[in-house]
Protein backbone atom coordinates (compact mmCIF):
# COMPACT_ATOMS: atom_id res chain seq x y z
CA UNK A 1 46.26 86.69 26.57
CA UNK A 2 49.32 84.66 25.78
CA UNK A 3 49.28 81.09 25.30
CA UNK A 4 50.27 80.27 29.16
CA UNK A 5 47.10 81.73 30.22
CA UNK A 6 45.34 79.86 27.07
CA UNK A 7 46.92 76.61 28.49
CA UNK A 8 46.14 77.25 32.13
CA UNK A 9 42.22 78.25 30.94
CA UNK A 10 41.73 74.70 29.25
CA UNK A 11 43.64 72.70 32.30
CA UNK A 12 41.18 74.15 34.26
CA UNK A 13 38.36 73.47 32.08
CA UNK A 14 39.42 70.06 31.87
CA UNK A 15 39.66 69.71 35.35
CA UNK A 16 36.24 70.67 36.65
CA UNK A 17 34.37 67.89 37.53
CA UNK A 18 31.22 68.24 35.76
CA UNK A 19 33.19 68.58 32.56
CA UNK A 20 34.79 65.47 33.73
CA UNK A 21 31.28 63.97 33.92
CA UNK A 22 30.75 65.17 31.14
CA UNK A 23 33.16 62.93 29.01
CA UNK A 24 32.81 60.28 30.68
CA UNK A 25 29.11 59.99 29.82
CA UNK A 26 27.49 57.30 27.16
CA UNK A 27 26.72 60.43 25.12
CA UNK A 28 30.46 61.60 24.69
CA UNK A 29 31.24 58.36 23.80
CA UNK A 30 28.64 57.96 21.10
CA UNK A 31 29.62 61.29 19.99
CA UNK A 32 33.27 60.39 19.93
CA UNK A 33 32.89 56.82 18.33
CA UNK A 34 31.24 58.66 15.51
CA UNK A 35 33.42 61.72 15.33
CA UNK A 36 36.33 59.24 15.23
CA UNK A 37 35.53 56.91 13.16
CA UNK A 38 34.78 59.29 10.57
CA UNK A 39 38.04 60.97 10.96
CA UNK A 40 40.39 57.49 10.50
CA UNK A 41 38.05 56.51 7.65
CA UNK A 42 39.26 60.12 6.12
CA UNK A 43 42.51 59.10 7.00
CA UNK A 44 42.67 55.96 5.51
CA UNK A 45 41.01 57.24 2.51
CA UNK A 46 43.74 60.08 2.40
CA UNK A 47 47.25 57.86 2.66
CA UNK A 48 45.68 55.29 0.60
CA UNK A 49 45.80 52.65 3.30
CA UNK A 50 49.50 52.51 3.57
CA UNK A 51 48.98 54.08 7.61
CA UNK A 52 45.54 52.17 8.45
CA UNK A 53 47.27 50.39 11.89
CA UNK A 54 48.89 53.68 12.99
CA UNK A 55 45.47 55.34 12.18
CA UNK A 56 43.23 52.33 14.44
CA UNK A 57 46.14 52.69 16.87
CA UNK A 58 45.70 56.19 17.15
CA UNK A 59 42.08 56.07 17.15
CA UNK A 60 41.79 53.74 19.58
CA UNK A 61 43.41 55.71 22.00
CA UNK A 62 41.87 58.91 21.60
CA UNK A 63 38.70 56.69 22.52
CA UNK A 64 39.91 55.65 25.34
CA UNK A 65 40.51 58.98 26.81
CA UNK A 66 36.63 60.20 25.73
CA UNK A 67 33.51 58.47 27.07
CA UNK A 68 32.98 55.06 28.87
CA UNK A 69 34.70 52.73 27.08
């Protein structure tokens, strides 16, 4: 399995609708708020605040994408 058909596995993964559903629920985006929060506190913590707006920035839109807000 090469990574075409690795690719191709996930877009359709991604695609089906109840995985859609999935993500877009109020439990994903708990999940995610938490998950990513975490993650650009560990960030943060790690370049010593010197990338804390790229890090929100980046954070923020990874949240968009996941869950309902």
């Amino acid at each position: 399995m090469g990574i075409e058909d690795i690719t191709k596995k996930a877009q359709e993964f991604l695609n089906d609708n109840k995985v859609k559903d999935a993500l877009s629920s109020q439990q994903a985006e708990d999940i995610s708020d938490k998950l990513l929060g975490g993650v650009a506190d560990a960030a943060k913590k790690v370049t010593g605040g010197k990338f804390d707006e790229q890090i929100d920035g980046a954070r923020d839109a990874a949240d968009k994408a996941v869950g309902t807000e």
